[in-house]
PDB file of N, CA and C in Angstrom:
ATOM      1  N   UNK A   1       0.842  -1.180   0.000  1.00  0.00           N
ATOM      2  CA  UNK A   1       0.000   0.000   0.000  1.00  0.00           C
ATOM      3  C   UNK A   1       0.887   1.242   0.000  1.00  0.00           C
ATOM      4  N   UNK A   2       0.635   1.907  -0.939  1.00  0.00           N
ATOM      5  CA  UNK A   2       1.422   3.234  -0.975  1.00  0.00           C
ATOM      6  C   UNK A   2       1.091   4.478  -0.237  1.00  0.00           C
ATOM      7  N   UNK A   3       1.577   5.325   0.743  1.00  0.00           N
ATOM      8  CA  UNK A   3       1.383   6.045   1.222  1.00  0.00           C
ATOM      9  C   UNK A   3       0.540   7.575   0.523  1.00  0.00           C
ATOM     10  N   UNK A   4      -0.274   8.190   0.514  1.00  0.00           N
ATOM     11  CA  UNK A   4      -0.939   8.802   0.114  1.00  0.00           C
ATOM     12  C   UNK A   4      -0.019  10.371  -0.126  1.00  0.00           C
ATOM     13  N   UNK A   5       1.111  10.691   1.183  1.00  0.00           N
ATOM     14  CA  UNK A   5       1.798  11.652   0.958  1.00  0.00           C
ATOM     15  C   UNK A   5       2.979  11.581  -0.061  1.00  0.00           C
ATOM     16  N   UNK A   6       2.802  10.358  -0.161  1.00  0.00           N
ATOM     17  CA  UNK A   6       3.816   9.899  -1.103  1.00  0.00           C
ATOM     18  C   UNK A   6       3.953  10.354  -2.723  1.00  0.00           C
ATOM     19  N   UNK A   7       2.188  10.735  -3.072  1.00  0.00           N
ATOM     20  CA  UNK A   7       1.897  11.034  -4.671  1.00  0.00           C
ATOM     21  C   UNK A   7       2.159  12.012  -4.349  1.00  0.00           C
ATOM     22  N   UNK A   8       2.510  13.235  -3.776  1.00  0.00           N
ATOM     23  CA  UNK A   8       1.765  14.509  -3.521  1.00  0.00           C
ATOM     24  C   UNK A   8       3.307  15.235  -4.408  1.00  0.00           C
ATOM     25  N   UNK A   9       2.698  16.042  -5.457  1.00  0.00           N
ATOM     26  CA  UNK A   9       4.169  16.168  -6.483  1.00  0.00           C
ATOM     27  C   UNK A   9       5.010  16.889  -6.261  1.00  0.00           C
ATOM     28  N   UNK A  10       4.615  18.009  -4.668  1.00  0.00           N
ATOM     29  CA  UNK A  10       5.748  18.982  -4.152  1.00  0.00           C
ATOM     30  C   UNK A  10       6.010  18.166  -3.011  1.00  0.00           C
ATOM     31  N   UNK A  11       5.809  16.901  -2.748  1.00  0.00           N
ATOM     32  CA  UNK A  11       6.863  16.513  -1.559  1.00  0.00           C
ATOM     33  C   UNK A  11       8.015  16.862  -1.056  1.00  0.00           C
ATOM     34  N   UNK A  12       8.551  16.038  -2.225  1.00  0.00           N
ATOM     35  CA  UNK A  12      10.287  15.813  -1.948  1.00  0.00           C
ATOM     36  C   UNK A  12      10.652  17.144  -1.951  1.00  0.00           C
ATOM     37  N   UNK A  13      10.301  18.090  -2.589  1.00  0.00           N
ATOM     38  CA  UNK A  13      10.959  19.610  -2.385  1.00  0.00           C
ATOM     39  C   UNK A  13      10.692  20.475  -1.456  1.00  0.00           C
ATOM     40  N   UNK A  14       9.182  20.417  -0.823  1.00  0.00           N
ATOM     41  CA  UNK A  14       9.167  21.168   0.270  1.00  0.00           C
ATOM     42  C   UNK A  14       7.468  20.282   0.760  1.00  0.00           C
ATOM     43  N   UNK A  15       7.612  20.698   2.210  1.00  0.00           N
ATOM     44  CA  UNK A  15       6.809  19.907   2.872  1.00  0.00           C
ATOM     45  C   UNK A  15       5.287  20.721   2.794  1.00  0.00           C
ATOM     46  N   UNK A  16       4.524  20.488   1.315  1.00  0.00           N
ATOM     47  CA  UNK A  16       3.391  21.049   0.678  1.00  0.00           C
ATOM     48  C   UNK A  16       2.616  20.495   0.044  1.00  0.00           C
ATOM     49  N   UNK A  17       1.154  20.005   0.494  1.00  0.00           N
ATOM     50  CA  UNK A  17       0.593  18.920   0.317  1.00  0.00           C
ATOM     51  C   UNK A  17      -0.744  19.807  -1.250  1.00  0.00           C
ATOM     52  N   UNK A  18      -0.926  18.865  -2.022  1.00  0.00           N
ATOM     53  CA  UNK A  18      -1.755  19.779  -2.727  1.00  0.00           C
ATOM     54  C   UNK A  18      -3.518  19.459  -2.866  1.00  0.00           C
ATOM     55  N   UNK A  19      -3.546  18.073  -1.945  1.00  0.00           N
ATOM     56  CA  UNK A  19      -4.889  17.515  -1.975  1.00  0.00           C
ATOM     57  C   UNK A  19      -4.981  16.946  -0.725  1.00  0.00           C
ATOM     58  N   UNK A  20      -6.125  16.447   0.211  1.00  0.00           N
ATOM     59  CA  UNK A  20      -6.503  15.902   1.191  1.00  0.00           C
ATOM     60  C   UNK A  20      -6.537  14.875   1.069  1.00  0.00           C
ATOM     61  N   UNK A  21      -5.970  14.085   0.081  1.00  0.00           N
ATOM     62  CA  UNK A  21      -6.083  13.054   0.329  1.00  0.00           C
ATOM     63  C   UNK A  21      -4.807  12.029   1.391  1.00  0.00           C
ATOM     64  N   UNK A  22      -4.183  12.635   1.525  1.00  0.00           N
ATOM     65  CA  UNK A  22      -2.895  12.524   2.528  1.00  0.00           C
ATOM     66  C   UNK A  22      -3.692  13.008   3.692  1.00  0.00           C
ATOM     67  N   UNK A  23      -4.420  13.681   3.774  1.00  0.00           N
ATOM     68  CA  UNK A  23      -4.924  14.324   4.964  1.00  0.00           C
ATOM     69  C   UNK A  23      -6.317  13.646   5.372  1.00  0.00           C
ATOM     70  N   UNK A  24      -6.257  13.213   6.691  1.00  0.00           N
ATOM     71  CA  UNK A  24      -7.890  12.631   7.103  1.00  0.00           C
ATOM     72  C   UNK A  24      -8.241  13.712   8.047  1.00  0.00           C
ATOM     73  N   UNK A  25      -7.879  14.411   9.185  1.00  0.00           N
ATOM     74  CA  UNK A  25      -8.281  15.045   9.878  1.00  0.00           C
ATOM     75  C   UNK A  25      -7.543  16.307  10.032  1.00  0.00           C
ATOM     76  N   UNK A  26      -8.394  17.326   9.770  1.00  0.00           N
ATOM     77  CA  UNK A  26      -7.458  18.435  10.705  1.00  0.00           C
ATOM     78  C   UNK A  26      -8.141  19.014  11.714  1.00  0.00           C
ATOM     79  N   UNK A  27      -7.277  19.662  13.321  1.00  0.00           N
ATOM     80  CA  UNK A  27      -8.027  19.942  14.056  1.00  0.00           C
ATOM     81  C   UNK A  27      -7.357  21.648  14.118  1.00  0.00           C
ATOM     82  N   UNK A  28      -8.258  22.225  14.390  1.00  0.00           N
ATOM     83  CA  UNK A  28      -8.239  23.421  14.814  1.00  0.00           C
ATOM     84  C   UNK A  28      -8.671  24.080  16.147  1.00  0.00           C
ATOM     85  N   UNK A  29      -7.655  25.050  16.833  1.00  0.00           N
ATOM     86  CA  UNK A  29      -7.900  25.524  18.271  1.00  0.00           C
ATOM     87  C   UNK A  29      -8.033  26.775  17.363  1.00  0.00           C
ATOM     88  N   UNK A  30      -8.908  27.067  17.923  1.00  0.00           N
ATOM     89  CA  UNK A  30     -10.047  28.981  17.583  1.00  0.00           C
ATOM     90  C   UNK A  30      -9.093  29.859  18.260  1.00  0.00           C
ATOM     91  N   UNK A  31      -8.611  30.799  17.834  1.00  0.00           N
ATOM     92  CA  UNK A  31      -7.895  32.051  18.299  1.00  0.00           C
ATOM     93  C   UNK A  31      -8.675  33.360  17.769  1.00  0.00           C
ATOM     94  N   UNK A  32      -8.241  34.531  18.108  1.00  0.00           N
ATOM     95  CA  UNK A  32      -9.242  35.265  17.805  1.00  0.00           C
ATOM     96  C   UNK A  32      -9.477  35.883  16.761  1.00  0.00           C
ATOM     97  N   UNK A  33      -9.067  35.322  15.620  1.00  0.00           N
ATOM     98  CA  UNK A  33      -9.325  35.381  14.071  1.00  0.00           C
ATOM     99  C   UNK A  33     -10.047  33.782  13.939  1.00  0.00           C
ATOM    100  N   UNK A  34     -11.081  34.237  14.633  1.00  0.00           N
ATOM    101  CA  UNK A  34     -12.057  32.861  14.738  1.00  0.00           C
ATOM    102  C   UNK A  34     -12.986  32.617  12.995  1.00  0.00           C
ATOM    103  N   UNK A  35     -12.736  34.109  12.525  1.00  0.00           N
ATOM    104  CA  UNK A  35     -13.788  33.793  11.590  1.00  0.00           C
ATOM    105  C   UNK A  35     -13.377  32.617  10.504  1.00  0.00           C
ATOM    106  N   UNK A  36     -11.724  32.926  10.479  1.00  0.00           N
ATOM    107  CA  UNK A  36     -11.082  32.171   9.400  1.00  0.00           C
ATOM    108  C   UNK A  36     -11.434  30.549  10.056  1.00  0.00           C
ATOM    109  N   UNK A  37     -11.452  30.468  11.191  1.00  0.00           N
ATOM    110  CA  UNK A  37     -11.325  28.891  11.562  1.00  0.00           C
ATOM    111  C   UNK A  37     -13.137  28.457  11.245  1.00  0.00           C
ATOM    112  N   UNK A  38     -14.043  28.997  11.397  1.00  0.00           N
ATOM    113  CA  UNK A  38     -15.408  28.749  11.059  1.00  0.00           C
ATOM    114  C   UNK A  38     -15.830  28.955   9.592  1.00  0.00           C
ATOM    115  N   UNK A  39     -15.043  29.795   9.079  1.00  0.00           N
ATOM    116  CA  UNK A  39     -15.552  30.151   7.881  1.00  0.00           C
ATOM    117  C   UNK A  39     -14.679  29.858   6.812  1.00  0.00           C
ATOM    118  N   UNK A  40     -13.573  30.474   6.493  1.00  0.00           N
ATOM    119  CA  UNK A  40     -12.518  30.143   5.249  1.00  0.00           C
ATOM    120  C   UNK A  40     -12.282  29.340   5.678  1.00  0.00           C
ATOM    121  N   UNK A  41     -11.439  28.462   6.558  1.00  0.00           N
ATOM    122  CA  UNK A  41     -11.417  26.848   6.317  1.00  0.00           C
ATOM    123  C   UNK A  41     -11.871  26.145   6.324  1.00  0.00           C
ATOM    124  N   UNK A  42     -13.265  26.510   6.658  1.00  0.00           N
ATOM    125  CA  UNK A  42     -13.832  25.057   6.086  1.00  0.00           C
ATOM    126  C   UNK A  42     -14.438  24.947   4.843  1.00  0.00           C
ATOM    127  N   UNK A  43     -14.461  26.286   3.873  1.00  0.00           N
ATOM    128  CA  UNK A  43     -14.863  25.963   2.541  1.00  0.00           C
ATOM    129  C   UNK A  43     -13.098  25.392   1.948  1.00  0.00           C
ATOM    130  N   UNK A  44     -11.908  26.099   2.558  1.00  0.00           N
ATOM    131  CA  UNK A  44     -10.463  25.359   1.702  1.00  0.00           C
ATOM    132  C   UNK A  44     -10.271  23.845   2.441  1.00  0.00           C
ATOM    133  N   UNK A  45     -11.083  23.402   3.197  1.00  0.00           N
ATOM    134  CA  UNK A  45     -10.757  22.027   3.989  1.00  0.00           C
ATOM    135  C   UNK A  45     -11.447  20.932   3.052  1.00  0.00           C
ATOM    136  N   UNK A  46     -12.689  21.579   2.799  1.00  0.00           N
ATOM    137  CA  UNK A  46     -14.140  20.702   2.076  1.00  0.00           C
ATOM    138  C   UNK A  46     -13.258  20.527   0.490  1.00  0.00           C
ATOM    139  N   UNK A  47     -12.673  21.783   0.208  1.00  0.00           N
ATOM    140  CA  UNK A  47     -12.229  21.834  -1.341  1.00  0.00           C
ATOM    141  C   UNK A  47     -11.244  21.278  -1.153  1.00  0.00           C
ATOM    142  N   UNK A  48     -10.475  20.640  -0.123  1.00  0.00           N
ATOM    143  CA  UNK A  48      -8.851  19.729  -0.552  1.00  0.00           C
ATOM    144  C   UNK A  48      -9.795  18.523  -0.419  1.00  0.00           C
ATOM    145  N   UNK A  49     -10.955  17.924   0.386  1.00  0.00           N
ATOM    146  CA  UNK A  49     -11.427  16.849   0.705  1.00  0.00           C
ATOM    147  C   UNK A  49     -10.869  16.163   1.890  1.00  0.00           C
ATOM    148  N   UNK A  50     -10.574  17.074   2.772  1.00  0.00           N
ATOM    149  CA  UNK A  50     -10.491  16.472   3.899  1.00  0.00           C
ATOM    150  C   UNK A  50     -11.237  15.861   4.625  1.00  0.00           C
ATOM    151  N   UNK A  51     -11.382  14.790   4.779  1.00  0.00           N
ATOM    152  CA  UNK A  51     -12.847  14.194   5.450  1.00  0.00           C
ATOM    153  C   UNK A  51     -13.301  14.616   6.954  1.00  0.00           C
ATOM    154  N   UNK A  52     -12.394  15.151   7.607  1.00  0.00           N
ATOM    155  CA  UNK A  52     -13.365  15.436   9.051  1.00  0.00           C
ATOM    156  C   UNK A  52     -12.379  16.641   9.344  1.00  0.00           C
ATOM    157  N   UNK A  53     -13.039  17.920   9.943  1.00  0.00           N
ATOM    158  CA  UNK A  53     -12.488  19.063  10.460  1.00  0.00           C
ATOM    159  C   UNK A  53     -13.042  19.301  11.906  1.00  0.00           C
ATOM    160  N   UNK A  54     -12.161  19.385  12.775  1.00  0.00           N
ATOM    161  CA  UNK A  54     -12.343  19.560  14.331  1.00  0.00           C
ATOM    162  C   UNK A  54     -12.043  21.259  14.440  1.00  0.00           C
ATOM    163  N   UNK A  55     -12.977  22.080  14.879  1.00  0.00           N
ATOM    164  CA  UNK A  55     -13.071  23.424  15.325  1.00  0.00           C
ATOM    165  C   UNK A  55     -13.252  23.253  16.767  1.00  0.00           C
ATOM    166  N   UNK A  56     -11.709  23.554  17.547  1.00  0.00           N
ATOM    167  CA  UNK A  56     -12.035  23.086  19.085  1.00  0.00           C
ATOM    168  C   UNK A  56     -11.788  24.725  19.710  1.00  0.00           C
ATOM    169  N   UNK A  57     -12.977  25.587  20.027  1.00  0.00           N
ATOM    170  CA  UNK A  57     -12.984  27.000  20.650  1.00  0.00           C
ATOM    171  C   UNK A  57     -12.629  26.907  22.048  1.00  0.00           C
ATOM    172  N   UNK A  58     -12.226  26.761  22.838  1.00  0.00           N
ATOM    173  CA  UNK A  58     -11.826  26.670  24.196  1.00  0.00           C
ATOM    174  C   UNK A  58     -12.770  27.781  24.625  1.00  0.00           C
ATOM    175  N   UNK A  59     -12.666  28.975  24.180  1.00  0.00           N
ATOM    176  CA  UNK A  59     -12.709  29.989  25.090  1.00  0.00           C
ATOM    177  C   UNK A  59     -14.242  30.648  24.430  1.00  0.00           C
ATOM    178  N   UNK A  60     -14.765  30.018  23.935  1.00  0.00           N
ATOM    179  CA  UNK A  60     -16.184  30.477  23.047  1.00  0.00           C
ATOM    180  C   UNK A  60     -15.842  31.564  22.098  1.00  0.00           C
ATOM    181  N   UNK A  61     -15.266  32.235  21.412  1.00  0.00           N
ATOM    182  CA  UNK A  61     -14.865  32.674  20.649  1.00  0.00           C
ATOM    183  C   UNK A  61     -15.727  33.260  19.799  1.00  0.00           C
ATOM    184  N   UNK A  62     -15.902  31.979  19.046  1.00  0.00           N
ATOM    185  CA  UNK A  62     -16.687  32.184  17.990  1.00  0.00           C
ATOM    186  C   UNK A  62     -18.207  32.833  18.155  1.00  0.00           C
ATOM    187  N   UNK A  63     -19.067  32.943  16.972  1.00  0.00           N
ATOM    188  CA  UNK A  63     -19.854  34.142  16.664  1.00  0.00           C
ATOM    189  C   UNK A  63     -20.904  32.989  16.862  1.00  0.00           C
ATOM    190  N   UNK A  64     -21.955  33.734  17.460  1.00  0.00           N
ATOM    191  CA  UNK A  64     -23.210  33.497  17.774  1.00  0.00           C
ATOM    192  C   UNK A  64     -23.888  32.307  17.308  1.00  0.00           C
ATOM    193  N   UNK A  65     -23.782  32.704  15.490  1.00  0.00           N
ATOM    194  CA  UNK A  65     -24.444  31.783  14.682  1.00  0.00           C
ATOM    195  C   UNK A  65     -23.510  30.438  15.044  1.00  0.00           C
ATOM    196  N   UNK A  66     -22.155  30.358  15.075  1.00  0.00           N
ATOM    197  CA  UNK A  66     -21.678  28.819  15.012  1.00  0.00           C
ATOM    198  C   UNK A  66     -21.640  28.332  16.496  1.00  0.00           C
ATOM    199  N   UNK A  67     -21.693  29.562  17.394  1.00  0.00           N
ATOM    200  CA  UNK A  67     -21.618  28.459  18.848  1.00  0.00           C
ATOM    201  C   UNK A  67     -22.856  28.610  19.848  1.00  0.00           C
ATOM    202  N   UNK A  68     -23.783  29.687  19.429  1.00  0.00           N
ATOM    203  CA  UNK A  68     -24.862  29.561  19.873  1.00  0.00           C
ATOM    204  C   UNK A  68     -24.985  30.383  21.101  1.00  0.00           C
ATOM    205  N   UNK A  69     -26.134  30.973  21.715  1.00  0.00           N
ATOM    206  CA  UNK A  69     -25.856  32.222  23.210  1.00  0.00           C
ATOM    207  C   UNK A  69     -26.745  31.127  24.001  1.00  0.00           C
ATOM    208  N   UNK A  70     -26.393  31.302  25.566  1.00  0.00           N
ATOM    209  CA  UNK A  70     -25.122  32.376  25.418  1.00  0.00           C
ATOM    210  C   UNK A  70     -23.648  31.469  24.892  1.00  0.00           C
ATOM    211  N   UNK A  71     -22.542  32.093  24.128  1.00  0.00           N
ATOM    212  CA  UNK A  71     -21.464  31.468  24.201  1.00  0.00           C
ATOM    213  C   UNK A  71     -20.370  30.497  25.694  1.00  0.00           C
ATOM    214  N   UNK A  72     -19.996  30.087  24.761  1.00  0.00           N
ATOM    215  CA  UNK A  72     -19.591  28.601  25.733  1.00  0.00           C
ATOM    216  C   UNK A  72     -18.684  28.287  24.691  1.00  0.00           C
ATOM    217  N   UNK A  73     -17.472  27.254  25.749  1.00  0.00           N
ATOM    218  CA  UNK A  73     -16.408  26.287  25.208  1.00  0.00           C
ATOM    219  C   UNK A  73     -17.367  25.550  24.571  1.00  0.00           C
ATOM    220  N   UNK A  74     -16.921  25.444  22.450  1.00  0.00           N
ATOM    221  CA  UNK A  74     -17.437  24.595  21.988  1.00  0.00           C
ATOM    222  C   UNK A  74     -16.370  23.467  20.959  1.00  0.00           C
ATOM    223  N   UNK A  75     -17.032  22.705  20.619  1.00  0.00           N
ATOM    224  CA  UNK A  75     -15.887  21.713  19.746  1.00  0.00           C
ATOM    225  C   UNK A  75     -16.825  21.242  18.862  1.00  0.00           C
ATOM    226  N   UNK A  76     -16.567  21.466  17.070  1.00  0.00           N
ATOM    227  CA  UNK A  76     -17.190  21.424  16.298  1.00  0.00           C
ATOM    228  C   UNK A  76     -16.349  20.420  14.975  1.00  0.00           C
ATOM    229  N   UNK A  77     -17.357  19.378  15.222  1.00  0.00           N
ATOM    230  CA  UNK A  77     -16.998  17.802  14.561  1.00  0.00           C
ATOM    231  C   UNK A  77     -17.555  18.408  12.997  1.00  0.00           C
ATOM    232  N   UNK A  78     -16.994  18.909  12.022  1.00  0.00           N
ATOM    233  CA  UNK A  78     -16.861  18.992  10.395  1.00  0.00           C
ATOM    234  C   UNK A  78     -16.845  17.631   9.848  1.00  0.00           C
ATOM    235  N   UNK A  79     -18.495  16.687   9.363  1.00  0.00           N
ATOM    236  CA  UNK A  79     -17.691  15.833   8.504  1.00  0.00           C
ATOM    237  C   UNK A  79     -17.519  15.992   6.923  1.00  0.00           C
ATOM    238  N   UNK A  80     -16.839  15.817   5.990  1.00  0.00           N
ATOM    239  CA  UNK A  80     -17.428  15.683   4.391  1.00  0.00           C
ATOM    240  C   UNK A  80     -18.475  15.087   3.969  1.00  0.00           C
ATOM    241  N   UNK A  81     -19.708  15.479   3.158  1.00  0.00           N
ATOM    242  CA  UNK A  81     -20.461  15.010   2.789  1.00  0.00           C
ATOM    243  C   UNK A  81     -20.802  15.363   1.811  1.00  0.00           C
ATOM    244  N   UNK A  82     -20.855  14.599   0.087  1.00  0.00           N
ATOM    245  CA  UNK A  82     -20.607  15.165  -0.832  1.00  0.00           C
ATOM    246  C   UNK A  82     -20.332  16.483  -1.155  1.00  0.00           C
ATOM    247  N   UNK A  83     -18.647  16.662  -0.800  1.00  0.00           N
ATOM    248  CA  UNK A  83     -18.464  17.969  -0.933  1.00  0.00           C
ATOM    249  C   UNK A  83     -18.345  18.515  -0.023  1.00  0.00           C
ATOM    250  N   UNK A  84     -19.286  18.834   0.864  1.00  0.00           N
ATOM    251  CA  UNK A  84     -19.494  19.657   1.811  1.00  0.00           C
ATOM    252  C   UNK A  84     -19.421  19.359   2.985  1.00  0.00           C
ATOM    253  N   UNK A  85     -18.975  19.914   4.400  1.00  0.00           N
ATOM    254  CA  UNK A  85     -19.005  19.481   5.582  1.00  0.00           C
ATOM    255  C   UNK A  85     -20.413  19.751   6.308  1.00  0.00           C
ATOM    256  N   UNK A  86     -20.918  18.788   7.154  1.00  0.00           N
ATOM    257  CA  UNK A  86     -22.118  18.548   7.871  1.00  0.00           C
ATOM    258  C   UNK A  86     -21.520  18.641   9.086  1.00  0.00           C
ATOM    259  N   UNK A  87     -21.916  19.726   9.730  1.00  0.00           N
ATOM    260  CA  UNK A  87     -21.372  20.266  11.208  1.00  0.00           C
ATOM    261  C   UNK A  87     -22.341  19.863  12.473  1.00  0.00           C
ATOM    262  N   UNK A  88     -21.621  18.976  13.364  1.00  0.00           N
ATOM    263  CA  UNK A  88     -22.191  18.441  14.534  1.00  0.00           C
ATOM    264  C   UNK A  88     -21.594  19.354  15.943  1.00  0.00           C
ATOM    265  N   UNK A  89     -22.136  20.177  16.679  1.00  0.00           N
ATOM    266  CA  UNK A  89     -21.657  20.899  17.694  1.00  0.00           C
ATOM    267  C   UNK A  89     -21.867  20.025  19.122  1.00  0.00           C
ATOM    268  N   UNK A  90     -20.357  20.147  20.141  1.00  0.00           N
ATOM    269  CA  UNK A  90     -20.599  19.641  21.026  1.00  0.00           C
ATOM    270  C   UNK A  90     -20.206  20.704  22.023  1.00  0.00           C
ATOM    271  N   UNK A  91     -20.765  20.874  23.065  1.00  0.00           N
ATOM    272  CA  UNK A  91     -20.841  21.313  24.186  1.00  0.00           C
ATOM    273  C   UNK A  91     -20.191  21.246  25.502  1.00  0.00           C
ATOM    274  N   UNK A  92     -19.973  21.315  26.717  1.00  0.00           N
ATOM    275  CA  UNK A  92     -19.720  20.737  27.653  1.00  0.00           C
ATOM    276  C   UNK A  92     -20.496  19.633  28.368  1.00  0.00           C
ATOM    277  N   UNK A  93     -20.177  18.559  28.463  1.00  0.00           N
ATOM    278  CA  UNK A  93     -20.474  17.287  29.660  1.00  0.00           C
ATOM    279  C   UNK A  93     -21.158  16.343  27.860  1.00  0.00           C
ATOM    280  N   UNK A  94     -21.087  16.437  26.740  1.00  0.00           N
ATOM    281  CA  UNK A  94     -21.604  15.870  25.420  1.00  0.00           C
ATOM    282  C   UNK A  94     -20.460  15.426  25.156  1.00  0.00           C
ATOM    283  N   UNK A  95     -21.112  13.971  24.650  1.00  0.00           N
ATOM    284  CA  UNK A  95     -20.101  13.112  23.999  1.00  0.00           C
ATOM    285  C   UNK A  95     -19.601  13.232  22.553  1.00  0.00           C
ATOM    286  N   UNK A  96     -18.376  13.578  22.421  1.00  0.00           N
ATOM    287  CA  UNK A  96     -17.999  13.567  21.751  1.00  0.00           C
ATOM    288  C   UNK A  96     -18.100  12.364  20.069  1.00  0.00           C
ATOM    289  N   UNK A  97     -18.679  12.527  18.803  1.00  0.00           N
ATOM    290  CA  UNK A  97     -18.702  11.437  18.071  1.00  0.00           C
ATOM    291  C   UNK A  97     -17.727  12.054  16.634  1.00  0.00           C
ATOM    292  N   UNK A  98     -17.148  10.943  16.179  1.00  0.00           N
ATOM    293  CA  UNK A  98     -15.951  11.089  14.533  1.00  0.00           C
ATOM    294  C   UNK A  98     -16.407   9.766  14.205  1.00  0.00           C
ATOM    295  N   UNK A  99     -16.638  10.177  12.803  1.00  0.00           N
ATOM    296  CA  UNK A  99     -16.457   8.976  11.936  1.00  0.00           C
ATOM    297  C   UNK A  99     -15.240   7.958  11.987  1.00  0.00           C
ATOM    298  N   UNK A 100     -14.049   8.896  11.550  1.00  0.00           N
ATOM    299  CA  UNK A 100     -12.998   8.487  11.788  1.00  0.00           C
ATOM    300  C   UNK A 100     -12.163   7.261  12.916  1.00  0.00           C
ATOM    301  N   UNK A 101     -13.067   7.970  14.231  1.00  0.00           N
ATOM    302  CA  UNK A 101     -12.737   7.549  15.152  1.00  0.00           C
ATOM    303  C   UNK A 101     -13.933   6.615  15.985  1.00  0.00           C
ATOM    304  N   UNK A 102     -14.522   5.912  15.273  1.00  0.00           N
ATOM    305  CA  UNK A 102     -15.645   5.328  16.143  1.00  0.00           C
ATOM    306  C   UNK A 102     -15.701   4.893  17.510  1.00  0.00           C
ATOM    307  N   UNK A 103     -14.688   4.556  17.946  1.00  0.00           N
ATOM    308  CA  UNK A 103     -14.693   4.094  19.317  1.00  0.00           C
ATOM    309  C   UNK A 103     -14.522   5.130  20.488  1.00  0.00           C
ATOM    310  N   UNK A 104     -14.120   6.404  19.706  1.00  0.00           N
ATOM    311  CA  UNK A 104     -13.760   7.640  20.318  1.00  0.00           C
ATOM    312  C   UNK A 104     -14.628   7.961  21.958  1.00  0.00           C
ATOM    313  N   UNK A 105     -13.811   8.281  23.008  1.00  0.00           N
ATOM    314  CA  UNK A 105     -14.475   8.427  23.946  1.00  0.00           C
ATOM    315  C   UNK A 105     -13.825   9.481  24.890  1.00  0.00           C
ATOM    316  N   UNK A 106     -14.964  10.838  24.458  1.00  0.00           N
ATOM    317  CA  UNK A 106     -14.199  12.015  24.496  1.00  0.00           C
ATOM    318  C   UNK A 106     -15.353  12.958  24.684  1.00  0.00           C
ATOM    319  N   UNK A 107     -14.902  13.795  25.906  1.00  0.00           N
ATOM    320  CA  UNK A 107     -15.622  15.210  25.564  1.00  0.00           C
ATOM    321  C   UNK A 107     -15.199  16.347  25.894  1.00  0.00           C
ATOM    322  N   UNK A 108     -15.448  17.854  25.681  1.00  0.00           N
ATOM    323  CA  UNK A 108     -14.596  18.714  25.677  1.00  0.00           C
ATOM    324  C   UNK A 108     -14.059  19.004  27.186  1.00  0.00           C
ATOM    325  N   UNK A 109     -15.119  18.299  27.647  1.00  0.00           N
ATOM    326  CA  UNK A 109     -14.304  18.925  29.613  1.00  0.00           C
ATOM    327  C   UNK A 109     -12.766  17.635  29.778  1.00  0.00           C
ATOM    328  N   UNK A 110     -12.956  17.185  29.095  1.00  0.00           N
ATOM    329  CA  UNK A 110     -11.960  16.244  28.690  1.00  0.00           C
ATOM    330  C   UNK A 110     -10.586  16.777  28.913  1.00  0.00           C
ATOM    331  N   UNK A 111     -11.009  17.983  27.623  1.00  0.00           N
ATOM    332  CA  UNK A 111      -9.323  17.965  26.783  1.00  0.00           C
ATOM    333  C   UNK A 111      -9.603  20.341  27.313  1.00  0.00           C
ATOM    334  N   UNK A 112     -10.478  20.237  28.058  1.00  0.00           N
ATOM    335  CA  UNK A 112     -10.040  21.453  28.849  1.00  0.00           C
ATOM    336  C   UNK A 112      -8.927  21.769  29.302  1.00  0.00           C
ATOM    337  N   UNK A 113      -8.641  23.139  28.922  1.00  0.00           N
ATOM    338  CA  UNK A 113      -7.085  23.613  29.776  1.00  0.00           C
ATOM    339  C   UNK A 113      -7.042  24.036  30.836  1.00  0.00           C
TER     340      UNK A 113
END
């Protein structure tokens, strides 16, 4: 089985991937250019085909519409679905669910700082 980072045609020259398909998950911690983590990446995440995007806000950050009032530590499971990501929001004391990771047993008071 050949490694997937392996096709990727700017490898060997610099460490620059040009498709998701090397890529299954990326996770993201929300800083306060939150919009880019809710908004521009996940239309450039959906367009490499990354199959699952983790938006983990610690500090509620984000805007109303994606984490809901009042704001709260949220963690937002992105999966691909033709194309597009289908966004599952989790909360505090909620179990965490990934495709990826089915057996996963996780929730954000978990992985609190």
């Amino acid at each position: 089985m050949k490694l997937s980072w392996l096709t990727e045609p700017l490898w060997e020259k610099q460490p620059v991937l040009t498709s998701g398909k090397a890529i299954r998950l990326v996770a993201e911690v929300v800083s306060t250019n939150w919009q880019d983590d809710y908004a521009r990446k996940v239309e450039e995440y959906a367009l490499l085909g990354i199959s699952e995007y983790w938006i983990v806000d610690f500090r509620g950050l984000g805007g109303i519409a994606f984490i809901g009032k009042p704001k709260q530590p949220t963690f937002i499971v992105c999966q691909l679905v033709n194309g597009e990501y289908a966004q599952q929001r989790y909360q505090m004391g909620e179990a965490i669910a990934s495709t990826l990771f089915p057996g996963l047993n996780l929730r954000l008071d978990d992985i609190m700082p």
